[in-house]
Protein backbone atom coordinates (compact mmCIF):
# COMPACT_ATOMS: atom_id res chain seq x y z
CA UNK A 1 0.00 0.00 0.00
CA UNK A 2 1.13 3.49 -0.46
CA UNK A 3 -0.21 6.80 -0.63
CA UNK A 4 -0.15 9.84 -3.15
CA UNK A 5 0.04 13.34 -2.39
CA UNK A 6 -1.02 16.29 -5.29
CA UNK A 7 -0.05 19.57 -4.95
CA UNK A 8 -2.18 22.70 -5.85
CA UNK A 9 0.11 25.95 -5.51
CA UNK A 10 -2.42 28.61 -6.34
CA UNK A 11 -3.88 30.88 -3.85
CA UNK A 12 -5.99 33.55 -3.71
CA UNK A 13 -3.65 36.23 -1.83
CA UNK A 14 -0.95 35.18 1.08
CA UNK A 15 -1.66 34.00 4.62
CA UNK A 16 0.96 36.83 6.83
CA UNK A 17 2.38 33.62 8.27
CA UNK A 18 2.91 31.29 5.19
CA UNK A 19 6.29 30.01 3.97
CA UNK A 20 4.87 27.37 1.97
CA UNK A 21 5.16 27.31 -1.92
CA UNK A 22 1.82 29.24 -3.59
CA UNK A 23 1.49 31.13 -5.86
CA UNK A 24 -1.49 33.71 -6.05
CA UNK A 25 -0.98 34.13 -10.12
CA UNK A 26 -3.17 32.16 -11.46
CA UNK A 27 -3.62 32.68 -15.33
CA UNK A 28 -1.63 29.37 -16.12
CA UNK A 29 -3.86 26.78 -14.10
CA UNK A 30 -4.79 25.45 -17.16
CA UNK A 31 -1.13 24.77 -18.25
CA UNK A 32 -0.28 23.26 -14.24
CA UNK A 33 -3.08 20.88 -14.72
CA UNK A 34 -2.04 19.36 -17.69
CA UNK A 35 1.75 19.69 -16.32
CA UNK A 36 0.15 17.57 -13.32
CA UNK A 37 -1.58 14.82 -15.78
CA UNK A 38 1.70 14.20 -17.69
CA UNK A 39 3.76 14.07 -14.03
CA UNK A 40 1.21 11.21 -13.05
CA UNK A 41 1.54 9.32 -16.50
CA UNK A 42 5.74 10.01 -15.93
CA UNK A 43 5.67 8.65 -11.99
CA UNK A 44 3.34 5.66 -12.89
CA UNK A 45 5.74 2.97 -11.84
CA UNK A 46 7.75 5.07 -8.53
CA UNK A 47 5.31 3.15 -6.59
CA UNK A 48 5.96 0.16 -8.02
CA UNK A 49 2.25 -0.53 -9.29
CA UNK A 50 1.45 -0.49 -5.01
CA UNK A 51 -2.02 0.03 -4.39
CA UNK A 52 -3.03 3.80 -3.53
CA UNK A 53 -4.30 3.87 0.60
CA UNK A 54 -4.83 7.48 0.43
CA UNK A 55 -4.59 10.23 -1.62
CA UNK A 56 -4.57 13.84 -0.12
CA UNK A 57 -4.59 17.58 -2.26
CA UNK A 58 -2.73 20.08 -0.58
CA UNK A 59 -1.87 23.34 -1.24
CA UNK A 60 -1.55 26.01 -1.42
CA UNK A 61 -5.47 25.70 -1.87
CA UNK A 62 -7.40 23.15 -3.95
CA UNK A 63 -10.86 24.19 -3.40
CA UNK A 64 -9.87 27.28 -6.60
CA UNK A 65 -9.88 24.23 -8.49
CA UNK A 66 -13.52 23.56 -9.80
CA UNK A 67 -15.34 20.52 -9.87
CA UNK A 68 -14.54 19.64 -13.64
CA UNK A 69 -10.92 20.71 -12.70
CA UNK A 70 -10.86 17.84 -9.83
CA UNK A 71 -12.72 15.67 -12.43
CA UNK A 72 -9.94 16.15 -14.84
CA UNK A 73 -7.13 14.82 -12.34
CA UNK A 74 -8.66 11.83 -11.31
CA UNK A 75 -9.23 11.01 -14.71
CA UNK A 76 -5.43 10.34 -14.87
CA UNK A 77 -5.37 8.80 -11.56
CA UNK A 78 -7.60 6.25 -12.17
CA UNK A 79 -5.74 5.60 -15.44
CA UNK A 80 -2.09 5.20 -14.12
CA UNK A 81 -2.63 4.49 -10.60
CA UNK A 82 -4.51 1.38 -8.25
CA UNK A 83 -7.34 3.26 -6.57
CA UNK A 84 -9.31 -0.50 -5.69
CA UNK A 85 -7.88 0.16 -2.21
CA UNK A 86 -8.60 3.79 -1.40
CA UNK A 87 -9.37 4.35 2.09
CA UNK A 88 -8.93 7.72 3.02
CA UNK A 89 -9.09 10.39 0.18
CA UNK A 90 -8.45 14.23 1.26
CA UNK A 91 -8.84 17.74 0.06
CA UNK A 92 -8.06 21.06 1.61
CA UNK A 93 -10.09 23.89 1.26
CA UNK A 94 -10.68 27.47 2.84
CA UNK A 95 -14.14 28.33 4.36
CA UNK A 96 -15.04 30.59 1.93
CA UNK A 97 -14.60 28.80 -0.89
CA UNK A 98 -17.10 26.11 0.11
CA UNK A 99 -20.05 25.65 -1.35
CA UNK A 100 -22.64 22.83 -1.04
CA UNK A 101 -22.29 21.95 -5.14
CA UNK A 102 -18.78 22.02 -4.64
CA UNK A 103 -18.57 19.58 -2.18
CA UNK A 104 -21.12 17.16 -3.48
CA UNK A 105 -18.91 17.49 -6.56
CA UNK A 106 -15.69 16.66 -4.98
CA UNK A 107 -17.51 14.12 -3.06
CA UNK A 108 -18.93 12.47 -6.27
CA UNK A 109 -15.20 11.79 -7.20
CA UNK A 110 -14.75 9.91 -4.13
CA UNK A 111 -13.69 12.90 -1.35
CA UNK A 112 -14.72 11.68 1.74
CA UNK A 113 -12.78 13.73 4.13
CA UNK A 114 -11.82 17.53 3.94
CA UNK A 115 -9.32 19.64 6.20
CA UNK A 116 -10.39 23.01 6.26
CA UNK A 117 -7.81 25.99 7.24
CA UNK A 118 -9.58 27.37 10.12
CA UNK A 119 -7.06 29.04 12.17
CA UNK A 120 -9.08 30.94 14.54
CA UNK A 121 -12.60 31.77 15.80
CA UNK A 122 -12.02 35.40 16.17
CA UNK A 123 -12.28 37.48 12.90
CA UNK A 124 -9.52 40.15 14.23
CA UNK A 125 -7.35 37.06 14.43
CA UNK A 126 -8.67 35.89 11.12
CA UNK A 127 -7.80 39.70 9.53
CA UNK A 128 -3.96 39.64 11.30
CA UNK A 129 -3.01 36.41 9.67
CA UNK A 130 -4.59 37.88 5.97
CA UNK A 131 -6.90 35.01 6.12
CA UNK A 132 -9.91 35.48 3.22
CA UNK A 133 -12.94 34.08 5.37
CA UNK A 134 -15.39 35.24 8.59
CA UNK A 135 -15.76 33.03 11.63
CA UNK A 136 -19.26 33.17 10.03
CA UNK A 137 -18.29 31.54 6.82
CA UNK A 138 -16.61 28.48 9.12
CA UNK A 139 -19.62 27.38 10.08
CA UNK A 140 -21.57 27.93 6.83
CA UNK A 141 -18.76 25.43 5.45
CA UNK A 142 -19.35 22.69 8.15
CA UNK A 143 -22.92 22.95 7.17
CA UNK A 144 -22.56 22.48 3.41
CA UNK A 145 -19.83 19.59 4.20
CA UNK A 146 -22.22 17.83 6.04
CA UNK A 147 -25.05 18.41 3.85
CA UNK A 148 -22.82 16.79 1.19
CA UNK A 149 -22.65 13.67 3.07
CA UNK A 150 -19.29 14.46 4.18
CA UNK A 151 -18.53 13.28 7.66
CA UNK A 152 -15.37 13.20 8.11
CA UNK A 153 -13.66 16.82 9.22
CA UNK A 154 -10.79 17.85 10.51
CA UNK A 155 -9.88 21.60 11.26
CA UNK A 156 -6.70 23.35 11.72
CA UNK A 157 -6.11 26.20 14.39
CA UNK A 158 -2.91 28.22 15.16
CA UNK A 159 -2.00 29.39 18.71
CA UNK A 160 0.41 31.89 20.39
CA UNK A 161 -0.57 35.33 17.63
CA UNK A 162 0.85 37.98 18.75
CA UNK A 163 -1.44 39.94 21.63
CA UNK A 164 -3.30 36.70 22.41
CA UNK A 165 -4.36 35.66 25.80
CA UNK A 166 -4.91 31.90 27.36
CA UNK A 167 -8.46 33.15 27.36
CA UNK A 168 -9.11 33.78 23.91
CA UNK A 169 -7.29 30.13 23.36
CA UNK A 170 -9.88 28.63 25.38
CA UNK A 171 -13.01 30.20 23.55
CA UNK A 172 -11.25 29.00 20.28
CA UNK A 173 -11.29 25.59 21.73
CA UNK A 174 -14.84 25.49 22.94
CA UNK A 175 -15.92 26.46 19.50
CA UNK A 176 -14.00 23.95 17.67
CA UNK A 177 -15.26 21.27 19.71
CA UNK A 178 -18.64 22.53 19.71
CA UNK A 179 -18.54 22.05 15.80
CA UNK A 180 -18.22 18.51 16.55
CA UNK A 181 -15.70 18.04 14.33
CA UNK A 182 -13.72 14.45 13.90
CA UNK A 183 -9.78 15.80 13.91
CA UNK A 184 -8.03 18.88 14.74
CA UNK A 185 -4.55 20.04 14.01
CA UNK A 186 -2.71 23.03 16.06
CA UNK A 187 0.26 24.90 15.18
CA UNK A 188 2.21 27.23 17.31
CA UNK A 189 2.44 30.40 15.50
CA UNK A 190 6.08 30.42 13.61
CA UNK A 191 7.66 33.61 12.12
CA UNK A 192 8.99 32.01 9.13
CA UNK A 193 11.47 34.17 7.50
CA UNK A 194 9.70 35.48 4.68
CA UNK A 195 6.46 35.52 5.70
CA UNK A 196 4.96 38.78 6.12
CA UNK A 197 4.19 38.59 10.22
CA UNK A 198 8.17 37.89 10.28
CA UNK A 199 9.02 40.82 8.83
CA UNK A 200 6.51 42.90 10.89
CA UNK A 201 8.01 41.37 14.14
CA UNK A 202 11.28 42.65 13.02
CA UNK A 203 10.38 45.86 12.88
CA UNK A 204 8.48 45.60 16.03
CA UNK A 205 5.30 46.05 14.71
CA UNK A 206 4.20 42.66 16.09
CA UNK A 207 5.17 40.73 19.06
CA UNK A 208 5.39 37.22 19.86
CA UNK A 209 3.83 35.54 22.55
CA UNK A 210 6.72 34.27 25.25
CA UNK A 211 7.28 30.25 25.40
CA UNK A 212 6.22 30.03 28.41
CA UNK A 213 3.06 31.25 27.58
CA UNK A 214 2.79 29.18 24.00
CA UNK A 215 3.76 26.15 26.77
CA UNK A 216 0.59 26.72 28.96
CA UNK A 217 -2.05 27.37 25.92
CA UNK A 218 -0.35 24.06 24.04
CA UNK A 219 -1.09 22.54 28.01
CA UNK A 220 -4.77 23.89 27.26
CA UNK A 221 -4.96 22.63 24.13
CA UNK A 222 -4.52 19.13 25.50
CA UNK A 223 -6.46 19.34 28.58
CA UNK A 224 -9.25 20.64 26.84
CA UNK A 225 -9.60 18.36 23.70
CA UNK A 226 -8.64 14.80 25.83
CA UNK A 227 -11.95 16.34 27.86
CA UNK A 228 -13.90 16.46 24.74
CA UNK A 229 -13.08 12.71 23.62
CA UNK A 230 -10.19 13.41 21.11
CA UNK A 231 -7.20 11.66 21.36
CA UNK A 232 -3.69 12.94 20.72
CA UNK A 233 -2.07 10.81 18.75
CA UNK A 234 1.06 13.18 17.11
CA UNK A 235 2.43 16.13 18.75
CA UNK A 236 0.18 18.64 16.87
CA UNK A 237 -3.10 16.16 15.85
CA UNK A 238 -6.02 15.19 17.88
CA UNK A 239 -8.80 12.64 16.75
CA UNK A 240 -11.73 11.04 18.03
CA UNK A 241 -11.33 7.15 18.19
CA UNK A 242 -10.54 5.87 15.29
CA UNK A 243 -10.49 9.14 12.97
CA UNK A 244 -6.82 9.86 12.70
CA UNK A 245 -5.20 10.67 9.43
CA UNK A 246 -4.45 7.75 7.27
CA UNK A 247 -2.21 9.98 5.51
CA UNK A 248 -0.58 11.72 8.03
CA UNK A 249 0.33 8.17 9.42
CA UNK A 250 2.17 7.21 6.05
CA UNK A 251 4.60 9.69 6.69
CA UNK A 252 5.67 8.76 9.77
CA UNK A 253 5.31 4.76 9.71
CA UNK A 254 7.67 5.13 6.39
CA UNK A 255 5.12 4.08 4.05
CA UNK A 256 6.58 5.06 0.44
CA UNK A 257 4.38 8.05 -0.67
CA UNK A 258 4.37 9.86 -4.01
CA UNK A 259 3.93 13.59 -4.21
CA UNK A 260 3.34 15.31 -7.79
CA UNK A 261 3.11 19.00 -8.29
CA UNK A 262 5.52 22.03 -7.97
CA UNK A 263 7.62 21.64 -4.52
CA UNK A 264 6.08 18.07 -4.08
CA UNK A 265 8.19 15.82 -1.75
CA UNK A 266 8.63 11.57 -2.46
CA UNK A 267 10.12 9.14 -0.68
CA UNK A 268 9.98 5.16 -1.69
CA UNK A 269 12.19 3.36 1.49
CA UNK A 270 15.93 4.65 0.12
CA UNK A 271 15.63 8.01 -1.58
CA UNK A 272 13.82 11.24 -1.02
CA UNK A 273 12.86 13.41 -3.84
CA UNK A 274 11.26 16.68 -4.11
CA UNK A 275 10.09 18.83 -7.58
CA UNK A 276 11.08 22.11 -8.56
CA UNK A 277 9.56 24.55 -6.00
CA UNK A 278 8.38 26.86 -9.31
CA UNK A 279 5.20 26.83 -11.04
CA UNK A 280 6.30 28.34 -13.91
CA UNK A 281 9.24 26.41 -14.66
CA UNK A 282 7.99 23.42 -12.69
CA UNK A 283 5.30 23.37 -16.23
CA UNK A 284 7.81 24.46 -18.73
CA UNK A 285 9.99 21.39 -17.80
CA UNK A 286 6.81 18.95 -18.19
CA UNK A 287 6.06 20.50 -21.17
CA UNK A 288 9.40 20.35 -22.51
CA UNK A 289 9.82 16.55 -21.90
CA UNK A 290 12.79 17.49 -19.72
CA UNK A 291 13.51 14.88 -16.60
CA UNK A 292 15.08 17.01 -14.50
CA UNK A 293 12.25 18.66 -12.98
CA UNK A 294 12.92 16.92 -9.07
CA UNK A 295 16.24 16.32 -7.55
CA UNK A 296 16.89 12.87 -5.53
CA UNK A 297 18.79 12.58 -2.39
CA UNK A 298 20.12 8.46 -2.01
CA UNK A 299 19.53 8.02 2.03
CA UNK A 300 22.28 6.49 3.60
CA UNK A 301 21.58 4.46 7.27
CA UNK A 302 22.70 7.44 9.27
CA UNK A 303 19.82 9.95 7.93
CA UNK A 304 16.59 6.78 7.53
CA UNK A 305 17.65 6.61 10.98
CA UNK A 306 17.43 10.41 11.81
CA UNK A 307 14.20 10.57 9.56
CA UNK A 308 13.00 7.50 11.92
CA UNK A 309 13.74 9.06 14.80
CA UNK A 310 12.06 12.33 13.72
CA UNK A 311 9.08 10.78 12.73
CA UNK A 312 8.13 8.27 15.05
CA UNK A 313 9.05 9.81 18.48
CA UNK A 314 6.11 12.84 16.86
CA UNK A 315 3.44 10.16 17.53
CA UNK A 316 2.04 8.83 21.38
CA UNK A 317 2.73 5.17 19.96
CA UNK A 318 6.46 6.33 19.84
CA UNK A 319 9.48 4.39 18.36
CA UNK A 320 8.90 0.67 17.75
CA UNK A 321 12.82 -0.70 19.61
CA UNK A 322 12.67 -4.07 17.50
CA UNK A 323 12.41 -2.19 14.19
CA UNK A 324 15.15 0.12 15.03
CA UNK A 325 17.63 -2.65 15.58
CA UNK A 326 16.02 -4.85 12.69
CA UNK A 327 16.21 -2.13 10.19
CA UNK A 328 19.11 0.12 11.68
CA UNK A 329 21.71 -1.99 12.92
CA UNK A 330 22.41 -2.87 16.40
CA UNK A 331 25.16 0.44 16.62
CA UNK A 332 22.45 2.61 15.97
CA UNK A 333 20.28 0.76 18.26
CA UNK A 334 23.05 0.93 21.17
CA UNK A 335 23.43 4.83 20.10
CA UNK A 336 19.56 5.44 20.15
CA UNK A 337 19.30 4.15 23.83
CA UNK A 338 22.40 5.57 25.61
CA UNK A 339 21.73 8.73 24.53
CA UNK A 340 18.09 8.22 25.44
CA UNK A 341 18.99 7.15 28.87
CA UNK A 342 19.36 10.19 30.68
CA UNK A 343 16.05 11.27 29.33
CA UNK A 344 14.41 8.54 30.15
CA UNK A 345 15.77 8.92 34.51
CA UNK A 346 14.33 12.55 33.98
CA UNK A 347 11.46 10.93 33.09
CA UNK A 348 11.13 12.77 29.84
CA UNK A 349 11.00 9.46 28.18
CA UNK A 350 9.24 6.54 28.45
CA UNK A 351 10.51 2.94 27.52
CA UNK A 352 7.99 0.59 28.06
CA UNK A 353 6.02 -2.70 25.62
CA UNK A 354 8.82 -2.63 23.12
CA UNK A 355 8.75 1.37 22.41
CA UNK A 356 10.22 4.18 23.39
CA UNK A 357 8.23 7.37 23.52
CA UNK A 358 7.87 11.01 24.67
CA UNK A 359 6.11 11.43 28.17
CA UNK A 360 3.92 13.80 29.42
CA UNK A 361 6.56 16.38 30.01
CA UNK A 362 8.87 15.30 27.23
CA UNK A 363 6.06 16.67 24.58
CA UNK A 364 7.32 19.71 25.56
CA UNK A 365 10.57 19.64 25.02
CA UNK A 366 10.02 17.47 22.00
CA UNK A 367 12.52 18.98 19.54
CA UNK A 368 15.51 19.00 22.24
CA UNK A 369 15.30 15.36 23.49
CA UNK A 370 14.72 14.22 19.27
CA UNK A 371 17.86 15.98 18.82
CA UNK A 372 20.21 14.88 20.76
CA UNK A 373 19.11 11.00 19.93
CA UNK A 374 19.92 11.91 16.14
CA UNK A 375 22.87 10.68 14.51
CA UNK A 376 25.90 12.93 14.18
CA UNK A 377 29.41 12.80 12.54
């Protein structure tokens, strides 16, 4: 099984707090999409004819794309690709573009979960991150979701914007649970360099919130959602039983994945590979015939281990000890767990059934203790 990821770079104007690849010129969508079908025909055999578990659009923002734009990439998929296995299959969209015949149009293809960019329930919040929609237009998307049949929900929030209180955290909370949603995803607030709230905080226009108090509302977060029935089962990702993303978990159980589009990341057990972060030449090179539209990176032991590290100490399950000596080598395994050790007395982690994962406590100091158990020269 594997799972395929297609990106959609276009956006209407830019979030304040985006780094990602978008573009908000749009008058060659027509030429990406057909750049897109001819990447899928290209890529047919990365996956080595696996079947397709889940398929996600990310962006950027899909939901520009129309219905007969979605209609015309799946036509491709479901020439080139093994979609008898489909479990879980994904689009992003922003409130506002969400309508109830675009959804039962997506859905029609097969959809049957979206992730929609909240961010927050308060519309100055909303207007400080240059986010398009209303609070309003949130729940006017739920609604049409739902009426499409579409159960399946998750929501995205961002915490610790400049000038907010624990307070304000909390009433975002309430209302996201209240909208009985199925998953969540929350992001501390980053200033990626870049992005416009970085430069603003550089010229002191904005401030960020300390870490101490980014510490207690990410302590809120998690009281408040394990009270509501969700489970957190990745650093940032909270589900109800059973509803956690298929796709999310591919990337961090090392399931090869595919991704097509401009700035598109693969990976398929011993290389990574990731497109040309351009739309414009990213379509000229597909159009071309030209194969050197994505770089490769061959993965020696030293970084799968790192990447295995990385990714499996993010979820509660944690690291899995008998497939880091199986697959890593019993020096890697020996390195892994002395330098664990002292973490573990602190009681920051937790080795315990086989695995080795972050405790309570060690969530917060996640990136520190992953750190020092990577691999260096």
């Amino acid at each position: 099984m594997a799972s395929l990821y297609i990106h959609i770079p276009f956006c209407e104007s830019r979030c304040a707090y985006c780094a990602f690849y978008s573009s908000t010129y749009r008058g060659n969508k027509a030429d990406y999409l057909s750049a897109l079908c001819r990447e899928l025909e290209l890529r047919r055999n990365y996956l080595s004819g696996a079947p397709i578990r889940t398929l996600y659009f990310g962006g950027g923002t899909p939901s520009l794309l129309s219905v007969e734009e979605f209609s015309l990439l799946m036509e491709s998929l479901r020439r080139y690709y093994d979609l008898s296995s489909l479990e879980e299959f994904t689009v992003e969209v922003n409130p506002d573009d969400v309508t109830h015949d675009f959804v039962a149009g997506i859905a029609a293809l097969g959809v049957n979960r979206i992730s929609m960019g909240v961010q927050s329930f308060h519309d100055e919040d909303l207007r400080l991150m240059g986010r398009r929609h209303s609070v309003a237009q949130v729940y006017s998307a739920v609604e049409a979701i739902r009426g499409a049949g579409i159960e399946n929900v998750s929501i995205d929030l961002i915490y610790g914007l400049p000038g907010q209180t624990k307070e304000a955290w909390r009433e975002n909370l309430s209302k996201a649970v209240a909208l009985d949603v199925q998953h969540l995803s929350a992001y501390s607030l980053t200033y990626e360099e870049g992005s416009k709230l970085s430069r603003l905080a550089k010229r002191g226009e904005v401030h960020p919130v300390g870490e101490e108090d980014c510490a207690d509302m990410f302590a809120l977060l998690r009281a408040e959602l394990a009270q509501a029935g969700f489970y957190q089962y990745e650093i940032s990702n909270f589900a109800k039983p059973g509803m956690e993303s298929k796709h999310n978990f591919s990337y961090w159980d090392g399931t090869p994945y595919l991704g097509v589009g401009a700035s598109a990341h693969s990976y398929d057990g011993t290389s990574r590979q990731w497109n040309i972060a351009n739309t414009r030449l990213y379509i000229a090179k597909l159009q071309q015939g030209a194969d050197d539209y994505y770089e490769v990176e061959q993965l020696d032991l030293e970084t799968r281990y790192n990447d295995f590290v990385l990714t499996s100490l993010r979820t509660r399950k944690g690291m899995d000890l008998a497939l880091l000596e199986e697959g890593y080598t019993r020096r890697l395994y020996d390195y892994c767990l002395k330098n664990a050790s002292k973490y573990i007395s602190e009681g920051l982690l937790i080795r315990e059934d086989g695995f080795l994962r972050l405790s309570e406590s060690g969530l917060f100091v996640s990136d520190g203790v992953m750190s020092d158990l990577m691999w260096v020269e």
